[in-house]
C-alpha atoms as a PDB file:
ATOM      1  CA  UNK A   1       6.806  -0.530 -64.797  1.00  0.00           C
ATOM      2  CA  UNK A   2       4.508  -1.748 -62.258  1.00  0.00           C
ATOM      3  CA  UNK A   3       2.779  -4.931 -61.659  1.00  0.00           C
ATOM      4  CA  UNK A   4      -0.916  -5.437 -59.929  1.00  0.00           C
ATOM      5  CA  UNK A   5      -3.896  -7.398 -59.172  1.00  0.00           C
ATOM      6  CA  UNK A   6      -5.991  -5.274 -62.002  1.00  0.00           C
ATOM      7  CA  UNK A   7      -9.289  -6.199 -63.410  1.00  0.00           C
ATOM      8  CA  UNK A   8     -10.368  -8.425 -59.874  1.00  0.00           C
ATOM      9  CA  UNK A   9     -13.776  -9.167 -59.975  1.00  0.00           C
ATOM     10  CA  UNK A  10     -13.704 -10.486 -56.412  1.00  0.00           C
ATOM     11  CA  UNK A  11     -14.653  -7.951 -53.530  1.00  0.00           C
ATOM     12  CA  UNK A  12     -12.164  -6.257 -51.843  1.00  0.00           C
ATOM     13  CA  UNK A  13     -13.125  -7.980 -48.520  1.00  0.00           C
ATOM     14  CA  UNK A  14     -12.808 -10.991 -50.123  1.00  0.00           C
ATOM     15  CA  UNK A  15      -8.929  -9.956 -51.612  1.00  0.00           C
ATOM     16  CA  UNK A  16      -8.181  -9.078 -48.762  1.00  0.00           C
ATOM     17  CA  UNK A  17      -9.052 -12.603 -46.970  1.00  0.00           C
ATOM     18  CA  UNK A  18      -7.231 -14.288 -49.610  1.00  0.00           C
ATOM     19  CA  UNK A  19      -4.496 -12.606 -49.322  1.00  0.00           C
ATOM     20  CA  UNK A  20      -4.382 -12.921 -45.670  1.00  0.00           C
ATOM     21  CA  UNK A  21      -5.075 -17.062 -45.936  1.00  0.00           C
ATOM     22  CA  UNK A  22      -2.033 -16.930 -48.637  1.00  0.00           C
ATOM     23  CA  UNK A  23       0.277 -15.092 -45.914  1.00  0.00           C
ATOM     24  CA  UNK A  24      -0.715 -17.974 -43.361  1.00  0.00           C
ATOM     25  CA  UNK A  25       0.147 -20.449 -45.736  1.00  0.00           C
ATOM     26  CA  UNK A  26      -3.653 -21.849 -46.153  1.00  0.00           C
ATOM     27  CA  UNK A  27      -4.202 -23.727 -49.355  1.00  0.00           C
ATOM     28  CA  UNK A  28      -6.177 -22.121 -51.935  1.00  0.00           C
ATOM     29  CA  UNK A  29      -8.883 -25.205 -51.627  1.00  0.00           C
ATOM     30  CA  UNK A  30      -9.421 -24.224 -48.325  1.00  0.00           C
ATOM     31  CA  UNK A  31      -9.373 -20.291 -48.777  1.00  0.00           C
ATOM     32  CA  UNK A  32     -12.313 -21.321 -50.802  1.00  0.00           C
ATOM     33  CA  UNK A  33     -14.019 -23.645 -48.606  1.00  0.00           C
ATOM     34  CA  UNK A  34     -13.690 -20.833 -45.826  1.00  0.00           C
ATOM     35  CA  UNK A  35     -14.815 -17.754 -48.050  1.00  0.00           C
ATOM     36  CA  UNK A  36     -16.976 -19.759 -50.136  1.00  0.00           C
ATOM     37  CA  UNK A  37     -16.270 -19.611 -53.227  1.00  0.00           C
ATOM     38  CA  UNK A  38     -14.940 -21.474 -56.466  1.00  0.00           C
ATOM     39  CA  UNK A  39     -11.830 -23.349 -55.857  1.00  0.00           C
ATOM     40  CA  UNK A  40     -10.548 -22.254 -59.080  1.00  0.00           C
ATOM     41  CA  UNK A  41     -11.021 -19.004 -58.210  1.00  0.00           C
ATOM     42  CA  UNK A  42      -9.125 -18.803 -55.087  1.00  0.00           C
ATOM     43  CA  UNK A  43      -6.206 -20.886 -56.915  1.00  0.00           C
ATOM     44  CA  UNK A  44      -6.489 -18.302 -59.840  1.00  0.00           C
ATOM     45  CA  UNK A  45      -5.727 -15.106 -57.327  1.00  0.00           C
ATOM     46  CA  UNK A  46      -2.637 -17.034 -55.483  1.00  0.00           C
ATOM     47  CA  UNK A  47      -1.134 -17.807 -59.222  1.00  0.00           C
ATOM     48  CA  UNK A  48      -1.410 -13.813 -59.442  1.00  0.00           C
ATOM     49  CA  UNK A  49      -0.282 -12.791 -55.849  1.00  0.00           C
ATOM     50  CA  UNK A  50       2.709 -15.927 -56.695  1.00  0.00           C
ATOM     51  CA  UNK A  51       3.645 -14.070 -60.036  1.00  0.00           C
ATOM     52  CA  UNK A  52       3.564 -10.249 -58.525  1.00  0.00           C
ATOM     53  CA  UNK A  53       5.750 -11.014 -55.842  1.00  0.00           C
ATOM     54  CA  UNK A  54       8.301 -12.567 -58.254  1.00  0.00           C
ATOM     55  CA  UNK A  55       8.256  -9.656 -60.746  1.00  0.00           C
ATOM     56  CA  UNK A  56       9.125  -7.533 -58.098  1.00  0.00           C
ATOM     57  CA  UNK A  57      11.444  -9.743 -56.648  1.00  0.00           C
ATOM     58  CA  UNK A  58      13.120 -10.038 -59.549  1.00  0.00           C
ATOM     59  CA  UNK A  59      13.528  -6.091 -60.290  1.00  0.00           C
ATOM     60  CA  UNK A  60      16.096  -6.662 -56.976  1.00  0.00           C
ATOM     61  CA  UNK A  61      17.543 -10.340 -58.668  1.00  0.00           C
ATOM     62  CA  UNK A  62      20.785  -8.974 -59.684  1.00  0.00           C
ATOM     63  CA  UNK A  63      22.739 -10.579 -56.339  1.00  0.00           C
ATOM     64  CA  UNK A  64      24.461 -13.984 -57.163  1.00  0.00           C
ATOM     65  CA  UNK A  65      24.336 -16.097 -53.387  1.00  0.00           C
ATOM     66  CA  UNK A  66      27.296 -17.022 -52.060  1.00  0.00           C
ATOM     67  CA  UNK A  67      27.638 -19.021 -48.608  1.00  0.00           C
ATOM     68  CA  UNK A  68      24.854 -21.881 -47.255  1.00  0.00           C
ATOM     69  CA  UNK A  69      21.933 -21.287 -49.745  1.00  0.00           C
ATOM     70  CA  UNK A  70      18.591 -23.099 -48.777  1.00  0.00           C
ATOM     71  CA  UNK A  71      16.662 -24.509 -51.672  1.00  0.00           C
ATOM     72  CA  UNK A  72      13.402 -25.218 -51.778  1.00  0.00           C
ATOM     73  CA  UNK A  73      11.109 -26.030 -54.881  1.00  0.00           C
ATOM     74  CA  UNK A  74       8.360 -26.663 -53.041  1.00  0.00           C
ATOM     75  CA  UNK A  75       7.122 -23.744 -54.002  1.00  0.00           C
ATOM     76  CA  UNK A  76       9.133 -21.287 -55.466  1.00  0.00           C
ATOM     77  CA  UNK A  77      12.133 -20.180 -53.525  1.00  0.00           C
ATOM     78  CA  UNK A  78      15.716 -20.048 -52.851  1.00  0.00           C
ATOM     79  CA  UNK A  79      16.832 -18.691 -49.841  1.00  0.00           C
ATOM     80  CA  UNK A  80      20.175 -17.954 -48.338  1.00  0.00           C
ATOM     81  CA  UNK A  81      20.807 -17.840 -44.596  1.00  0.00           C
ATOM     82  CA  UNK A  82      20.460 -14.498 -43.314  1.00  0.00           C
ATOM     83  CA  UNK A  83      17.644 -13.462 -44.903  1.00  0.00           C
ATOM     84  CA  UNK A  84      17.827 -12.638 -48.499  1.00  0.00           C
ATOM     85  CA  UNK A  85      15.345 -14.300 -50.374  1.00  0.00           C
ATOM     86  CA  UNK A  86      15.213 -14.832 -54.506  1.00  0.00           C
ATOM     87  CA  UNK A  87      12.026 -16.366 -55.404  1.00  0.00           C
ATOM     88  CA  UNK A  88      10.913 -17.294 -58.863  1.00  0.00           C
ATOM     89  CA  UNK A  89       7.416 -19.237 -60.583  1.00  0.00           C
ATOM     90  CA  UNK A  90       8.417 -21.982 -62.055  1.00  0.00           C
ATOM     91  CA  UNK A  91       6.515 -24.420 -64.460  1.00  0.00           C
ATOM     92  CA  UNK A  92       8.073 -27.830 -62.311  1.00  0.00           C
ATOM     93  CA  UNK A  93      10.222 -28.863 -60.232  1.00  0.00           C
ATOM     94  CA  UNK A  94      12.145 -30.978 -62.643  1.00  0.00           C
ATOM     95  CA  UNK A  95      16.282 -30.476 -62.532  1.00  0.00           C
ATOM     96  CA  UNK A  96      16.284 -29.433 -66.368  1.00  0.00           C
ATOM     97  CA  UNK A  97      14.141 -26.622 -65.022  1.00  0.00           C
ATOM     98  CA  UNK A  98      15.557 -25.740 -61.724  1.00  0.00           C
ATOM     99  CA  UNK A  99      19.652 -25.898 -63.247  1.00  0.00           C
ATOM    100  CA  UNK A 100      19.549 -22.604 -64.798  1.00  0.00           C
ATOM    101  CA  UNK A 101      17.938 -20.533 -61.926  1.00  0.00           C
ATOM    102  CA  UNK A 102      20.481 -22.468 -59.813  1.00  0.00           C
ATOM    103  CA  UNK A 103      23.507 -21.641 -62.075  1.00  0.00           C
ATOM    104  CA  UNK A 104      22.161 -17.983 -62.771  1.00  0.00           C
ATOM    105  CA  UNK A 105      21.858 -17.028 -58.739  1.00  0.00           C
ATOM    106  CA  UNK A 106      24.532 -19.046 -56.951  1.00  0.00           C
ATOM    107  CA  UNK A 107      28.188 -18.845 -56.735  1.00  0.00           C
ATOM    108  CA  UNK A 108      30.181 -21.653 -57.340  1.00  0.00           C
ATOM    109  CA  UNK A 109      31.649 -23.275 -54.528  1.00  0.00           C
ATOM    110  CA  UNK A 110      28.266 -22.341 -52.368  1.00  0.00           C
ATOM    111  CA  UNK A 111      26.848 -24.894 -49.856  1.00  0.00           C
ATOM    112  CA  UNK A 112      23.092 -25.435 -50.928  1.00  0.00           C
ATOM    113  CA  UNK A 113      20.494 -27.211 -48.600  1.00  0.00           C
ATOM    114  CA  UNK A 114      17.477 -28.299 -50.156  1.00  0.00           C
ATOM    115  CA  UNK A 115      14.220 -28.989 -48.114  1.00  0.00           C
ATOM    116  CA  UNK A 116      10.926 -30.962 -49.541  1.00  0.00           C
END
């Protein structure tokens, strides 16, 4: 099964832009302001590009971290050091919510980091 950005009414150009501003790290706001269009728009396509990049993460999710594991819930990520990444959209960053990815993906006895 795949998943893809289907159904975009935004021009490819634009996509592509977006996509680019999202790679750099540029807020969605501010995609907007630059491309000029609706904020809610631009936030709209990152929630999508956010939620295909974690379905296809997790088709590769089976590896439980071991080691010094970086958290951060900034976002949507836990990383280990050395460059394997599991990332994962989450509704909040509350610990009720963040506890079972936690317990799911790291070994016991891991060293975690967490960065805000």
């Amino acid at each position: 099964m795949k998943i893809k950005l289907n159904n975009c009414k935004l021009k490819k150009y634009t996509q592509l832009w977006l996509l680019e501003y999202f790679a750099l790290e540029v807020t969605a706001r501010s995609a907007a302001n630059l491309l000029d269009i609706h904020p809610n728009t631009a936030a709209l396509f990152y929630k999508k590009i956010r939620q295909i990049i974690s379905f296809h993460l997790a088709l590769q999710a089976s590896e439980v971290f071991d080691g010094c594991i970086e958290l951060d819930e900034n976002y949507f990520g836990i990383l280990k050091r050395g460059g394997n990444v599991y990332t994962v959209v989450i509704e909040d960053t509350k610990i009720s919510t963040l506890m079972p990815v936690i317990t799911r993906k790291i070994a016991p006895g891991s060293s975690l980091y967490r960065y805000i």
